[in-house]
Protein backbone atom coordinates (compact mmCIF):
# COMPACT_ATOMS: atom_id res chain seq x y z
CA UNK A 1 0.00 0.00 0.00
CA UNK A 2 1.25 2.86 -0.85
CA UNK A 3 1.97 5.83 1.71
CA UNK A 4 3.87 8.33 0.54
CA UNK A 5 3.31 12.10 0.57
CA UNK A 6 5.89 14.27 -1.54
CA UNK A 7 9.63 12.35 -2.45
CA UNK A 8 12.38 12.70 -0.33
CA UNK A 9 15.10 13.83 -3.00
CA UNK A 10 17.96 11.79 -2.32
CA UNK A 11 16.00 8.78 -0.11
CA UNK A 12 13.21 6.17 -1.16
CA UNK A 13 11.83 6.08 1.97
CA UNK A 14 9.41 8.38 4.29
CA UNK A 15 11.63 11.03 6.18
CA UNK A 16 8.66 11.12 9.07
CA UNK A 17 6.20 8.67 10.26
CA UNK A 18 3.16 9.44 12.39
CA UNK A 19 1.42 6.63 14.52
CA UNK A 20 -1.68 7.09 15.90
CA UNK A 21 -3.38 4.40 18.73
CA UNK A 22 -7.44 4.48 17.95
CA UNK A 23 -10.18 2.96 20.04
CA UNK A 24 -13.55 3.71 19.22
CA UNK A 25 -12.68 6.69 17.24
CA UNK A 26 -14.66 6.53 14.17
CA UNK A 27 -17.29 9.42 14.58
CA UNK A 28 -14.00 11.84 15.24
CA UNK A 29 -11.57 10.68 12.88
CA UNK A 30 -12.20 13.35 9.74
CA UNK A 31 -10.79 16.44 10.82
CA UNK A 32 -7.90 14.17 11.64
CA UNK A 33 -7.70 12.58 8.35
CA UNK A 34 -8.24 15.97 6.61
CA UNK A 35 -5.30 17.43 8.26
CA UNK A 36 -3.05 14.89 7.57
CA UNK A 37 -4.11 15.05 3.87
CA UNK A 38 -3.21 18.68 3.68
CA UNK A 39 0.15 18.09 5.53
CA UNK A 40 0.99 15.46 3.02
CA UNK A 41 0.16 17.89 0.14
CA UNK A 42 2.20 21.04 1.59
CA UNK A 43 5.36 19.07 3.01
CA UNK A 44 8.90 19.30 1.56
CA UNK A 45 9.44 15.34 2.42
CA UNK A 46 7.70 12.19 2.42
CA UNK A 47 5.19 11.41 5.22
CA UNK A 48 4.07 8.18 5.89
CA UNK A 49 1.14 7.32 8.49
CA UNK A 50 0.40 3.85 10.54
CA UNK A 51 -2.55 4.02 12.43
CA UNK A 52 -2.91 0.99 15.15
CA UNK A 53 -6.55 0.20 16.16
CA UNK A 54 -7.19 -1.31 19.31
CA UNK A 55 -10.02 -3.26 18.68
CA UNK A 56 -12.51 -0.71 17.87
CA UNK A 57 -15.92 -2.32 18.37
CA UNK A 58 -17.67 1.12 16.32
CA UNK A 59 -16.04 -0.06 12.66
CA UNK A 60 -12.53 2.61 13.25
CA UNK A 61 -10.48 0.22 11.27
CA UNK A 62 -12.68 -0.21 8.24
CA UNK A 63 -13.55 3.41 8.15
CA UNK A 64 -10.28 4.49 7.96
CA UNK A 65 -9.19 1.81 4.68
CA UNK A 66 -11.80 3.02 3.07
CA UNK A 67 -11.44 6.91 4.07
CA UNK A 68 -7.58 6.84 3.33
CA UNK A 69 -6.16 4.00 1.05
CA UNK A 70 -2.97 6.17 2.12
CA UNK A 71 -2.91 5.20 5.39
CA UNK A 72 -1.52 1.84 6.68
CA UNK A 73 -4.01 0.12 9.12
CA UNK A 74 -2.30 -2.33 12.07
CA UNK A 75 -5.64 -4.42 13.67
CA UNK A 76 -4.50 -5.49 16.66
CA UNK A 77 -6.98 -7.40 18.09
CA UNK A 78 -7.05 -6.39 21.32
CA UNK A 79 -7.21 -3.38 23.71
CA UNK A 80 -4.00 -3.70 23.57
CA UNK A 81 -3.29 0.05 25.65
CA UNK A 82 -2.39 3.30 24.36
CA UNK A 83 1.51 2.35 25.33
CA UNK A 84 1.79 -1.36 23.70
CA UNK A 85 -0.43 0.49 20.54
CA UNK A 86 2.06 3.03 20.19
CA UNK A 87 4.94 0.86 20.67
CA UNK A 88 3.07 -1.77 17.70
CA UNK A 89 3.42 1.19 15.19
CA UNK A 90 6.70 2.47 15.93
CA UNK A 91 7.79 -1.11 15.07
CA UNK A 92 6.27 -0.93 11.47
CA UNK A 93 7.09 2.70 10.67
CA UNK A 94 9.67 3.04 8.75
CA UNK A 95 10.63 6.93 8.59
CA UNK A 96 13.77 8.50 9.80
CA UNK A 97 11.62 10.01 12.39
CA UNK A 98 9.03 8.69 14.21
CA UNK A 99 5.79 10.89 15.40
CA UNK A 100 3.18 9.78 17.75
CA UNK A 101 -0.02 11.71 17.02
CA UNK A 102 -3.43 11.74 19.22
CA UNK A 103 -6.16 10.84 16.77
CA UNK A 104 -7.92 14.28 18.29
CA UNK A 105 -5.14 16.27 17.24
CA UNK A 106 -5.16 18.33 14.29
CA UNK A 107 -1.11 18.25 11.64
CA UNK A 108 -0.29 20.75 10.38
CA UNK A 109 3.14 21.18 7.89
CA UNK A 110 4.32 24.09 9.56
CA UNK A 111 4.35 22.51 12.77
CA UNK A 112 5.95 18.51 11.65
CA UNK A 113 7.82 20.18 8.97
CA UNK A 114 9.29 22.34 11.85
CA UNK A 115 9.86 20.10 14.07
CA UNK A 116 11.51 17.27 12.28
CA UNK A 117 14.41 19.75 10.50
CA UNK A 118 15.03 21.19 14.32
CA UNK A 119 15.48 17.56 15.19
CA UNK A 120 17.24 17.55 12.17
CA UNK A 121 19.86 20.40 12.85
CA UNK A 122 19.69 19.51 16.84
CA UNK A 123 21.26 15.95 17.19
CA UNK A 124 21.31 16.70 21.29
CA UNK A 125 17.35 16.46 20.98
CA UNK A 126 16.01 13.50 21.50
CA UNK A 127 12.72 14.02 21.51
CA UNK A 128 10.49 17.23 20.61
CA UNK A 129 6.75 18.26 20.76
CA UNK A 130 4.87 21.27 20.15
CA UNK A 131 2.11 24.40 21.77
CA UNK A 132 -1.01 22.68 21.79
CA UNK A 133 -4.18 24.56 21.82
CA UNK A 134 -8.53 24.00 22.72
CA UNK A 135 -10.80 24.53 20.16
CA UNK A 136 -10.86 27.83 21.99
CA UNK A 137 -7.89 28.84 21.19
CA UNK A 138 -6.13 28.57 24.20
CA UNK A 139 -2.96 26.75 24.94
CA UNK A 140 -3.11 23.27 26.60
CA UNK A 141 -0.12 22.56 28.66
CA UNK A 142 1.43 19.16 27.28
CA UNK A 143 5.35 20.17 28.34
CA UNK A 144 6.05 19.41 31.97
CA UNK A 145 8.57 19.76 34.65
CA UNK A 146 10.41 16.32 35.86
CA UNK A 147 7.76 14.99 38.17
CA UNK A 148 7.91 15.38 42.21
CA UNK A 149 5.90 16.53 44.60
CA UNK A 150 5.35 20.26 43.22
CA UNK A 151 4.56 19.61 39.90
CA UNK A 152 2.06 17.07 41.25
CA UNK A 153 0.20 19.74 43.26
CA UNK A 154 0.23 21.72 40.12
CA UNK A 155 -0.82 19.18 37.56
CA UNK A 156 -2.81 16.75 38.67
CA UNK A 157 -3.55 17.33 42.02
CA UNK A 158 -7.70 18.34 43.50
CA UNK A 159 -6.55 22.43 42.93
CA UNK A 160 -5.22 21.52 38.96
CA UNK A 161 -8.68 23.22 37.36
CA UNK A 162 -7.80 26.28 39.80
CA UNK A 163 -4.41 26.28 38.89
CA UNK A 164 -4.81 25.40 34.78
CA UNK A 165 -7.35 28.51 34.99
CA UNK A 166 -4.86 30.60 36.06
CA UNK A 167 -2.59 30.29 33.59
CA UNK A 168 -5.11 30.72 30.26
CA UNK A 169 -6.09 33.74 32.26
CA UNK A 170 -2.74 34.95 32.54
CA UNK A 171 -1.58 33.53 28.57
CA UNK A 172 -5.04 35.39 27.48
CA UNK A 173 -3.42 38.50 29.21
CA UNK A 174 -0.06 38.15 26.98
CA UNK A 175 1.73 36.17 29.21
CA UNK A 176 4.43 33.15 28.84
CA UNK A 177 3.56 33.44 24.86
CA UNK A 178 7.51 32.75 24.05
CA UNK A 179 8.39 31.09 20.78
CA UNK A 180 11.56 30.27 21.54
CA UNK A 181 12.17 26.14 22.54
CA UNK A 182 12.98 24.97 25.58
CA UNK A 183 14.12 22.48 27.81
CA UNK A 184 11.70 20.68 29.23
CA UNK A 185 11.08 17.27 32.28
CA UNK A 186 8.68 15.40 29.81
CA UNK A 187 5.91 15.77 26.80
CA UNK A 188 2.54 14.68 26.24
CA UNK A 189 2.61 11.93 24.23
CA UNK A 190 -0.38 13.44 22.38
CA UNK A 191 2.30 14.59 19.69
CA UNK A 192 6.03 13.33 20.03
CA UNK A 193 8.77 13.44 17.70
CA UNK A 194 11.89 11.57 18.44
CA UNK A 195 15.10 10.80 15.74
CA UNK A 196 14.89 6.68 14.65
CA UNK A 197 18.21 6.09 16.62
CA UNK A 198 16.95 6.81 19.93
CA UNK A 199 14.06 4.57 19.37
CA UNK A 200 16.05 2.37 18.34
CA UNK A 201 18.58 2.62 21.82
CA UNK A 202 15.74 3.59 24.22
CA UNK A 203 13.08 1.74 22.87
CA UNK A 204 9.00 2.80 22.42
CA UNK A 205 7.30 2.97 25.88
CA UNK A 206 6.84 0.85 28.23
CA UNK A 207 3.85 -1.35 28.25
CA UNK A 208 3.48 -1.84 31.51
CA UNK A 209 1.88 1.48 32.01
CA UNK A 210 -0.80 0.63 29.61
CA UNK A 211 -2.12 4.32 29.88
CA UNK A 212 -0.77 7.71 31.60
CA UNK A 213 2.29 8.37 32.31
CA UNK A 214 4.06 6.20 29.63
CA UNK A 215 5.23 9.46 27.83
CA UNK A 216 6.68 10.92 30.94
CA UNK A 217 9.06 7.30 31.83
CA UNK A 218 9.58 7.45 27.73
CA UNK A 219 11.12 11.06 28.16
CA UNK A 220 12.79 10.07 31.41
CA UNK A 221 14.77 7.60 29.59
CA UNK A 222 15.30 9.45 26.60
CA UNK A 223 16.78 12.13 29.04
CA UNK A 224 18.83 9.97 30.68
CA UNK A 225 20.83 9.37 27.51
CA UNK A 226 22.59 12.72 27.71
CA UNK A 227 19.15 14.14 24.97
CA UNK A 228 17.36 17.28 25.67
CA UNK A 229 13.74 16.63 25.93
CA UNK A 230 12.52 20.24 24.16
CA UNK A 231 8.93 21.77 23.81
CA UNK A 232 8.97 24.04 20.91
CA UNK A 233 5.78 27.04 21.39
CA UNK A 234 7.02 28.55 17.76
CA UNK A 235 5.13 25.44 16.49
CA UNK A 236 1.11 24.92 17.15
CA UNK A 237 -1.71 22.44 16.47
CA UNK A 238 -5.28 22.11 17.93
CA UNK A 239 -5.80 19.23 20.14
CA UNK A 240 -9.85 18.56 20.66
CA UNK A 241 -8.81 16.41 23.87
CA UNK A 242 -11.44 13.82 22.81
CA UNK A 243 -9.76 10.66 24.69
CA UNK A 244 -10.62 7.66 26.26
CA UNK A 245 -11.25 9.08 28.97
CA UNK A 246 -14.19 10.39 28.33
CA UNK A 247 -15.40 6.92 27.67
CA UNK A 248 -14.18 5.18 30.67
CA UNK A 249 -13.81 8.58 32.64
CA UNK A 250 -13.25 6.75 36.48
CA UNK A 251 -11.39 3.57 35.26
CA UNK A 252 -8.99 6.24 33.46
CA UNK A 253 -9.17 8.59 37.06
CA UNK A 254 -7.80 5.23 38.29
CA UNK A 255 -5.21 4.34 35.69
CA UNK A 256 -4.18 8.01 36.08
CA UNK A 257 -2.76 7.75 39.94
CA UNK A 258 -1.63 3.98 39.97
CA UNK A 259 0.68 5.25 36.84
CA UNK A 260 2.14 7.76 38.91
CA UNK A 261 2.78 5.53 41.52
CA UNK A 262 3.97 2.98 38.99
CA UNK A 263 6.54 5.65 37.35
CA UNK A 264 7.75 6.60 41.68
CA UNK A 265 8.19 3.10 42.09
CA UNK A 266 10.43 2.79 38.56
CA UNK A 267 12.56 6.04 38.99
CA UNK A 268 12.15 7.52 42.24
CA UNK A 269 13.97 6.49 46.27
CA UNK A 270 15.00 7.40 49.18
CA UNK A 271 13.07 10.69 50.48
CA UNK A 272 11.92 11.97 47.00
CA UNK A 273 9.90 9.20 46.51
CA UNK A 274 8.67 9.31 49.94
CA UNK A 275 7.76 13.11 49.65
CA UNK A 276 5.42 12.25 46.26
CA UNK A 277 3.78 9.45 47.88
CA UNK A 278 2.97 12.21 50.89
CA UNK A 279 1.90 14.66 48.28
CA UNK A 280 -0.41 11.83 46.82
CA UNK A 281 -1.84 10.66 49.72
CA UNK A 282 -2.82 14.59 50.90
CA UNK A 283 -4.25 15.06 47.80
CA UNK A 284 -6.58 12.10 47.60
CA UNK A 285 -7.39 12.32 51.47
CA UNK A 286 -8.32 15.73 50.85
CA UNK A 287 -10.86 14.61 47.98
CA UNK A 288 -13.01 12.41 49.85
CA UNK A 289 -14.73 15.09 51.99
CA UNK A 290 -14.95 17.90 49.13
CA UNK A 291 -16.22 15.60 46.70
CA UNK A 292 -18.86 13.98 49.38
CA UNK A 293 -20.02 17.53 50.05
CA UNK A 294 -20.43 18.26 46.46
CA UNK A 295 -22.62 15.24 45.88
CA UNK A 296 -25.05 16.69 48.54
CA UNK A 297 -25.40 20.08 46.80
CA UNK A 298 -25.12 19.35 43.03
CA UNK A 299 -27.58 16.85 42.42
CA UNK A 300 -27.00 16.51 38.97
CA UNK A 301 -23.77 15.51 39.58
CA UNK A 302 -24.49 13.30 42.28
CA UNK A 303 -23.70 9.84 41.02
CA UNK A 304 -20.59 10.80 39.11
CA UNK A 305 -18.74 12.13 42.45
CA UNK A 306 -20.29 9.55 45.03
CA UNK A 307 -18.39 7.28 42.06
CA UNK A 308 -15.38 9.36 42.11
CA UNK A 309 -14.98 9.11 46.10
CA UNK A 310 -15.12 5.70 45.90
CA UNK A 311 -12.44 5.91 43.36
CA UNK A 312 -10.37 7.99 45.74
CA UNK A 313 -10.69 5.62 48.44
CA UNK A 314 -9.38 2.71 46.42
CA UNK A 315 -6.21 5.24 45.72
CA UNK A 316 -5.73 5.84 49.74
CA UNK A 317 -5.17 2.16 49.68
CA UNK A 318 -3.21 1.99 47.04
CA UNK A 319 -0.45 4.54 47.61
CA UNK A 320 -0.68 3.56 51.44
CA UNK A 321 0.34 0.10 50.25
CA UNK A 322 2.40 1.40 47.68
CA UNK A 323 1.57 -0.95 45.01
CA UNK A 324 -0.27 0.12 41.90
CA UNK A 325 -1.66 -2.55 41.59
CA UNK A 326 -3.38 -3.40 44.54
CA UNK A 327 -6.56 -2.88 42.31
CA UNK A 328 -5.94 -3.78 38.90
CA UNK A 329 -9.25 -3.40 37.25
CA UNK A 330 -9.19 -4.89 33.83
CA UNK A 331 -8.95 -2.30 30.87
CA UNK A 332 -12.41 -1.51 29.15
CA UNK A 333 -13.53 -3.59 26.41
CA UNK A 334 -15.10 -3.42 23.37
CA UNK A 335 -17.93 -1.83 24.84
CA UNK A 336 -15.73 1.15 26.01
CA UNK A 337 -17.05 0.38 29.95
């Protein structure tokens, strides 16, 4: 099948390749598709694409063949998880770069175009991604300090909304709107570009996150070859943020704070790791009685956050224990429950 964009003068084969995990995507996959068509069209290189379909029980896989002859379709049979899907596609591609690409977010040729010759000119980098913004317009933060207890309180702690709001407010105003890239702990794996030979020494990501956190263990190790990890803000693409999650929104709330714990457990001792599981357990202990007072006055909401403390709880336990999984609820299935 054939899956070239524009030649490569001087190579037969695709300078970048984009992977993309899907599950259940079908109803969301054409303003995808479209952008990638237009990217092909307006790049100086050869693109190819390998989408990996994780059992998609809504007809994802046979939507895109016939969509896109263009694109090369990997079934494989199983939720297989966002990390062992990306890792089944970097294994087929076969560009001098390799892209991992949220099926929500939007390529453009400015931004892989850009990215791929500063990767190009930059052999330090070992990995690059790029601004992403809402459908609003507004940035979404995908480039993150290394993780510890402070940029848990400000990422993905109980005050995160508070926090996030903050800093569109402040971006909205004029601030932290730099262009220039930057060194950075770890990207969202929602767009990713690293060279071929540090795939090849550091491998794709490790499976047994099987969601979250993956990206930020991928970019620890990548890091810990001597690469800079860089987020480059002179480059931008829209990112609808219309995940799994929002399928399975309190198994993912789950999978969310094991994989933290799993990633302490992998890279972190002594007193730093004790601090983060501190920082953890605050966090979630502090959730139980603001989310049971919630369900009493929003009664519309009621049954999502009675869920949700019940979630917490089984995170108390789990970060007390220190084992992730304590409670390893099966992935969803084909019925995306």
């Amino acid at each position: 099948m054939k899956t070239m964009g524009k030649p490569d003068p001087g190579s037969g084969q695709p300078r970048l390749s984009v992977v993309t995990v899907t599950w259940n995507h079908r109803d969301e996959l054409e303003p995808y598709i479209t952008a990638l068509e237009e990217t092909r069209r307006d790049l100086d290189f050869s693109l190819e694409v390998v989408i990996v379909d994780n059992d998609s029980a809504d007809g994802t896989a046979d939507h895109i063949e016939e969509r896109a002859q263009w694109i090369r379709v990997i079934r494989s049979g199983r939720n297989a998880g966002f990390a062992e899907g990306c890792n089944i596609g970097l294994r087929e591609a076969t560009g001098d770069f390799l892209m991992l690409l949220n099926p929500d977010a939007l390529a453009t040729a400015k931004a892989l175009g850009g990215m791929t010759n500063f990767l190009q000119r930059h052999p330090r980098v070992g990995a690059i991604g790029c601004l992403l913004t809402h459908t609003d317009g507004l940035p979404q933060f995908s480039a993150y300090a290394p993780p510890g207890p402070l940029p848990y309180i400000a990422n993905q702690s109980m005050i995160y909304p508070v926090i996030e709001k903050a800093r569109k407010k402040m971006w909205s105003m004029g601030f932290f709107r730099g262009t220039k890239p930057r060194r950075c702990g770890w990207l969202m794996g929602s767009c990713i570009i690293v060279p071929r030979a540090v795939w090849e020494e550091v491998g794709g990501f490790d499976p047994s996150y099987f969601m979250y956190c993956e990206d930020t263990d991928w970019c620890h190790r990548i890091a810990a070859t001597g690469r800079d990890v860089v987020f480059h803000p002179g480059y931008t693409m829209l990112h609808a943020q219309k995940g799994s999650s929002r399928r399975a929104p309190e198994w993912c709330f789950r999978r969310v704070y094991r994989s933290n714990l799993h990633f302490a457990n992998m890279h972190m001792e002594g007193a730093g790791k004790a601090l983060f599981r501190a920082t953890m357990m605050a966090d979630m202990l502090l959730r139980i009685p603001v989310y049971t007072a919630l369900s009493l006055v929003m009664p519309g909401r009621r049954e999502f956050l009675r869920e949700r403390v019940r979630s917490v709880r089984k995170m108390v336990t789990i970060v007390w224990s220190g084992n992730p999984d304590l409670y390893n609820d099966p992935p969803p299935g084909r019925e995306g429950t």
